[in-house]
C-alpha atoms as a PDB file:
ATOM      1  CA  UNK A   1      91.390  87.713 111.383  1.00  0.00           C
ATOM      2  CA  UNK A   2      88.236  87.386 108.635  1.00  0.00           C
ATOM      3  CA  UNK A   3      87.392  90.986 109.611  1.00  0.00           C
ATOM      4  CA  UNK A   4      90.911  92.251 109.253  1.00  0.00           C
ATOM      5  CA  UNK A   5      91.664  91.258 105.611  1.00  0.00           C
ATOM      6  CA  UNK A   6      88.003  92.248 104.734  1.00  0.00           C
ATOM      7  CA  UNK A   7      88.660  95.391 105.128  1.00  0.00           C
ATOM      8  CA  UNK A   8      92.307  95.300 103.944  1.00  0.00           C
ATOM      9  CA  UNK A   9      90.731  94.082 100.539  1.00  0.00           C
ATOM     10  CA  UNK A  10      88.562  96.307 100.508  1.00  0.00           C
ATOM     11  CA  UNK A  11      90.923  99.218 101.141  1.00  0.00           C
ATOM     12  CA  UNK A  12      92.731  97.747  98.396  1.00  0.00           C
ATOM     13  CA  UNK A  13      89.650  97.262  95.836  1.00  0.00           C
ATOM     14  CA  UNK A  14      88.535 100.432  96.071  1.00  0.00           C
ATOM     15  CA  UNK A  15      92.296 102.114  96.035  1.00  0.00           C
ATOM     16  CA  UNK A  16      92.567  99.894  92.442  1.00  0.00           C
ATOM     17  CA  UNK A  17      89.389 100.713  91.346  1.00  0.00           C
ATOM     18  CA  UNK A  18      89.838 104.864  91.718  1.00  0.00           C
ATOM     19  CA  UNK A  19      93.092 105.036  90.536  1.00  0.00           C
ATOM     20  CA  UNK A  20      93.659 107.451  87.668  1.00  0.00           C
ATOM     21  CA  UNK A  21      95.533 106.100  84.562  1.00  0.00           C
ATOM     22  CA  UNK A  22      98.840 106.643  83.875  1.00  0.00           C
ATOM     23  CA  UNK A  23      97.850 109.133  81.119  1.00  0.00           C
ATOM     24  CA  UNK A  24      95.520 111.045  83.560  1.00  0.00           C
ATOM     25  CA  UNK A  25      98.212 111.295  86.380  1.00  0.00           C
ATOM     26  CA  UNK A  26     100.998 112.243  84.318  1.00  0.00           C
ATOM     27  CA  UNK A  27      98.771 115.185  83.223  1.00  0.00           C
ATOM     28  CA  UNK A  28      98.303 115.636  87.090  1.00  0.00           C
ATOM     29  CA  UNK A  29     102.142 115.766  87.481  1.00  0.00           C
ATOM     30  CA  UNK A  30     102.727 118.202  84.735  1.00  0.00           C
ATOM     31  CA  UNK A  31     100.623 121.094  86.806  1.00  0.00           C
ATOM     32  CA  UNK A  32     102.512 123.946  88.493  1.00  0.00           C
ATOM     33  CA  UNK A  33     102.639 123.945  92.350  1.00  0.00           C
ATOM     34  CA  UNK A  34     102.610 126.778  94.810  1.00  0.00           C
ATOM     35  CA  UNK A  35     106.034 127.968  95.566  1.00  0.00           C
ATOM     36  CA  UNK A  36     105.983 126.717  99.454  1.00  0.00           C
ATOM     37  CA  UNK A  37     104.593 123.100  98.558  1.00  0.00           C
ATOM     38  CA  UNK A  38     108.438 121.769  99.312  1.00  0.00           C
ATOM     39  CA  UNK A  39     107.635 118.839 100.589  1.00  0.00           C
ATOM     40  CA  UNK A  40     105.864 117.136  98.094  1.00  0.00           C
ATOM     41  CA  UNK A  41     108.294 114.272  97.520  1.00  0.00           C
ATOM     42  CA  UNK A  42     106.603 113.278 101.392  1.00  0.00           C
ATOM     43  CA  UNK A  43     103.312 113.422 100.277  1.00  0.00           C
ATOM     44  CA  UNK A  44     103.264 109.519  99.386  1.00  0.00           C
ATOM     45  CA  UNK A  45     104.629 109.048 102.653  1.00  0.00           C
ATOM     46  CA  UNK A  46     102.072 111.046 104.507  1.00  0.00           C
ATOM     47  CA  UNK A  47      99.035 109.052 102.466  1.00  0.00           C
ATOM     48  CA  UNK A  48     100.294 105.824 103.374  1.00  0.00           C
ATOM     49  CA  UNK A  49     100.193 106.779 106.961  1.00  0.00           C
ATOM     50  CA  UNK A  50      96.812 107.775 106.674  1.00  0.00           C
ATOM     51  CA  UNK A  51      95.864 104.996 104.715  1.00  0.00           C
ATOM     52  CA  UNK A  52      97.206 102.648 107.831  1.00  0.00           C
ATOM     53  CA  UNK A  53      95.478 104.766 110.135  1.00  0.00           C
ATOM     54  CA  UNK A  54      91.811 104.796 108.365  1.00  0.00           C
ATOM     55  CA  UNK A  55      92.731 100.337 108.359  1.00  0.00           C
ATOM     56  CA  UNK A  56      93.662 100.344 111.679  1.00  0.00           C
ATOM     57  CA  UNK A  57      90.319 102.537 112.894  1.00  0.00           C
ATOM     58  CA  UNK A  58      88.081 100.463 110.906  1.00  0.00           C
ATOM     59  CA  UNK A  59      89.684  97.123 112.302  1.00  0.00           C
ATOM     60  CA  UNK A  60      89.411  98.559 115.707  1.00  0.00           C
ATOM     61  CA  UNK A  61      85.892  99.739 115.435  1.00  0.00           C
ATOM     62  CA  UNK A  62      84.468  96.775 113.866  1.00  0.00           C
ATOM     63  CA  UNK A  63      86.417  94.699 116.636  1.00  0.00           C
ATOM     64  CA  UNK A  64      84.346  97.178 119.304  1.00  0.00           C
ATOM     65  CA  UNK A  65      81.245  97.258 117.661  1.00  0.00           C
ATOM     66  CA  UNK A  66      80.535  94.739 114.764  1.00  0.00           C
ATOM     67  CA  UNK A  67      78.858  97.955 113.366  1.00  0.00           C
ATOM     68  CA  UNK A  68      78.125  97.643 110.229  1.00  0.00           C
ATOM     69  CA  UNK A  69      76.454 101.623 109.918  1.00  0.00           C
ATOM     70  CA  UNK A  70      80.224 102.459 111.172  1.00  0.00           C
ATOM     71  CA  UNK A  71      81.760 100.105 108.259  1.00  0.00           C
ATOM     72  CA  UNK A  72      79.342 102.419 105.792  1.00  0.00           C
ATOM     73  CA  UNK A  73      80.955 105.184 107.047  1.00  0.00           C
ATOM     74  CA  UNK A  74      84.411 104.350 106.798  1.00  0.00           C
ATOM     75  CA  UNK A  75      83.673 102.978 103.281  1.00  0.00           C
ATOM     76  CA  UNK A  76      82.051 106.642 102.528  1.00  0.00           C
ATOM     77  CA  UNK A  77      85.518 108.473 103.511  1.00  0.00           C
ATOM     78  CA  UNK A  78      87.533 106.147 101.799  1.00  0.00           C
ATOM     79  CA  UNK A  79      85.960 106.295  98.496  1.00  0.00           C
ATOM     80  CA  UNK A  80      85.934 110.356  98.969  1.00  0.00           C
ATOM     81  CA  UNK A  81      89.572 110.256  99.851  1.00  0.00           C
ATOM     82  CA  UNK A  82      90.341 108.109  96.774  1.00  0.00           C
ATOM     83  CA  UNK A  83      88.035 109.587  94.540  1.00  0.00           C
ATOM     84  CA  UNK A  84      90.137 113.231  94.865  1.00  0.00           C
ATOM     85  CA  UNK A  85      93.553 112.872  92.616  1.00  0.00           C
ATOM     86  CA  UNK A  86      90.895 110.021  90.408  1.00  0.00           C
ATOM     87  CA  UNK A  87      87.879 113.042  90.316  1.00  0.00           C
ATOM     88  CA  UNK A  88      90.978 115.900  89.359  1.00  0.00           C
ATOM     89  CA  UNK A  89      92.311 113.544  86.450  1.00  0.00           C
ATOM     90  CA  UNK A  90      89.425 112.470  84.649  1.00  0.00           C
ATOM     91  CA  UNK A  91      88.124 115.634  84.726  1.00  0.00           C
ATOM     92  CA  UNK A  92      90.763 117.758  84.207  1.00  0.00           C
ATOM     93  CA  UNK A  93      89.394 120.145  86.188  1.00  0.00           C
ATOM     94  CA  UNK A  94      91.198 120.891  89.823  1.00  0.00           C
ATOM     95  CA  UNK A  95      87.684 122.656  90.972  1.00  0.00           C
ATOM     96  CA  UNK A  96      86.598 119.185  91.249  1.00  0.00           C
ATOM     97  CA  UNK A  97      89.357 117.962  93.821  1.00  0.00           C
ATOM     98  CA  UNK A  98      88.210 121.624  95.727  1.00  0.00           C
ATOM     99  CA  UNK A  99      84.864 120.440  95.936  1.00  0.00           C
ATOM    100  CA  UNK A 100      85.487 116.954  97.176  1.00  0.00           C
ATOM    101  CA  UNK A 101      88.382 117.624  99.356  1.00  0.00           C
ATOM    102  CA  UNK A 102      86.159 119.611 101.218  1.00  0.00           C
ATOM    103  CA  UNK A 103      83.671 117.224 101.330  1.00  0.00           C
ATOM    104  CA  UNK A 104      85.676 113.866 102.385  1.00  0.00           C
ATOM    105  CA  UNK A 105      86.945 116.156 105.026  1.00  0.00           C
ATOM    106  CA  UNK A 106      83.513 116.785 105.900  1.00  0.00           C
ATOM    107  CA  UNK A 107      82.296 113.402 106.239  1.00  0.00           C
ATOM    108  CA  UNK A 108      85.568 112.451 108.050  1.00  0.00           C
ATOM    109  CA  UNK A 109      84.921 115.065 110.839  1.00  0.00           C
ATOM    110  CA  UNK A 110      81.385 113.393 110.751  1.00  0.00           C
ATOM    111  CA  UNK A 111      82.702 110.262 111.306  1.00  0.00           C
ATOM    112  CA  UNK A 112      84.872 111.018 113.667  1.00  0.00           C
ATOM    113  CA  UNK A 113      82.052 112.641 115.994  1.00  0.00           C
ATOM    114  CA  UNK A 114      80.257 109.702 115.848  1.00  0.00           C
ATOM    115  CA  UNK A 115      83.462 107.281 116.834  1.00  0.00           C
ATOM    116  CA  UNK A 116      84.773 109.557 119.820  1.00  0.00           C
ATOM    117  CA  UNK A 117      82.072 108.059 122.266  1.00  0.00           C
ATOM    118  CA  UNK A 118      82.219 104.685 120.710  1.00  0.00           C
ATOM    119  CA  UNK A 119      85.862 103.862 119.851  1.00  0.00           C
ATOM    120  CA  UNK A 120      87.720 106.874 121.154  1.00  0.00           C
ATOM    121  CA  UNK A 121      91.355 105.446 119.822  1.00  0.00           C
ATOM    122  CA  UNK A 122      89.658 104.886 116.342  1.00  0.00           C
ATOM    123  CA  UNK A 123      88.450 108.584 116.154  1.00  0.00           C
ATOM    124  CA  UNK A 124      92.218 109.731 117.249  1.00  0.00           C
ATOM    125  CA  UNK A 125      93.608 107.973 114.056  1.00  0.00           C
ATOM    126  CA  UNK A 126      91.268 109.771 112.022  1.00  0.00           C
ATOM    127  CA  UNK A 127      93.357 112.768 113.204  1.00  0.00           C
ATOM    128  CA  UNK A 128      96.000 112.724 110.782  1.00  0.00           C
ATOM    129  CA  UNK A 129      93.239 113.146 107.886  1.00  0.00           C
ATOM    130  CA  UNK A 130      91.543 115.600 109.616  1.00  0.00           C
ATOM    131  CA  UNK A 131      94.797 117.670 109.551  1.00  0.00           C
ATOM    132  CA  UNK A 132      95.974 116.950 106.169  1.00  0.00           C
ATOM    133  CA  UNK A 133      93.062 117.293 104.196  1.00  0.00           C
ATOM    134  CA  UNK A 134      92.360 121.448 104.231  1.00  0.00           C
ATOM    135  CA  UNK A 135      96.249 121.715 103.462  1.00  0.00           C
ATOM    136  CA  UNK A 136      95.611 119.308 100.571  1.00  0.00           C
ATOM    137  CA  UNK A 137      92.347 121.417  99.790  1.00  0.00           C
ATOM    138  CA  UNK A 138      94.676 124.270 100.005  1.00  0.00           C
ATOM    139  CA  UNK A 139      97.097 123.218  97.830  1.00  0.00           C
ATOM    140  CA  UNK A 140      94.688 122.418  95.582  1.00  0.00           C
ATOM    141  CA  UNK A 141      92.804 125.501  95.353  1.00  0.00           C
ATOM    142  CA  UNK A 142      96.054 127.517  94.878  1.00  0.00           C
ATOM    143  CA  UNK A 143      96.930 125.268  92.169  1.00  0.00           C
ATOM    144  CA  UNK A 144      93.068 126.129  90.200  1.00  0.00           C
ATOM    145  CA  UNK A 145      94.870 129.973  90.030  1.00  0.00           C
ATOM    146  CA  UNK A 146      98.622 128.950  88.827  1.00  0.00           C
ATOM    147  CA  UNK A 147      96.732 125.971  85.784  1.00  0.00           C
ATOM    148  CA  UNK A 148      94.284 128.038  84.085  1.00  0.00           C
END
């Protein structure tokens, strides 16, 4: 139970902590979109769902293992994952969300490797980022040519 809202608070903390202001997002918002991103009113959706599956791999994971080298990893994706839309505001620069898109989905295929002979259910709910990330990269990159 101690483990379980540890890592809930820290989800949380570091969510809080890499959140861009409302200034910086409503920049964000302002930006054109590709044409066939028609689904973007589901995109809060589909983060949440990751979001629940990165807390329910780490919970399971810890539960297997009690590693903590795992719990640096998780902590690793999560503050690539949240540092994206915070990185692309701040900036004002969409290059930077390219350039760490790519790399949180780096590290999360790392991560994953190293779970599958561990905690084989934990590296399956690392899926859905796995998938979702290059079409966020995408979406991102095509947005760098339409906001010049």
């Amino acid at each position: 139970m101690v483990a379980a809202l540890v890592i809930l608070l820290v989800l949380l903390a570091v969510a809080w902590l890499l959140r861009p202001s409302a200034e910086e997002f409503a920049w964000f918002l302002r930006l054109r979109r590709p044409a066939w991103l028609t689904f973007e009113a589901l995109i809060p959706l589909i983060w949440l769902v990751i979001y629940l599956c990165f807390y329910a791999a780490a919970l399971l994971s810890w539960s297997r293992t009690g590693s903590w080298g795992l719990m640096l990893g998780f902590l690793g994706l999560l503050l690539l994952v949240q540092s994206y839309t915070w990185l692309i505001c701040r900036t004002r620069r969409l290059a930077s969300g390219t350039g760490i898109g790519l790399a949180g989905w780096v590290w999360g295929v790392a991560l994953t490797v190293v779970l599958a002979p561990q905690v084989p259910l934990a590296a399956l709910l690392l899926v859905p980022y796995l998938l979702w990330s290059p079409l966020g990269t995408l979406v991102t990159w095509q947005m760098q040519r339409l906001n010049r």
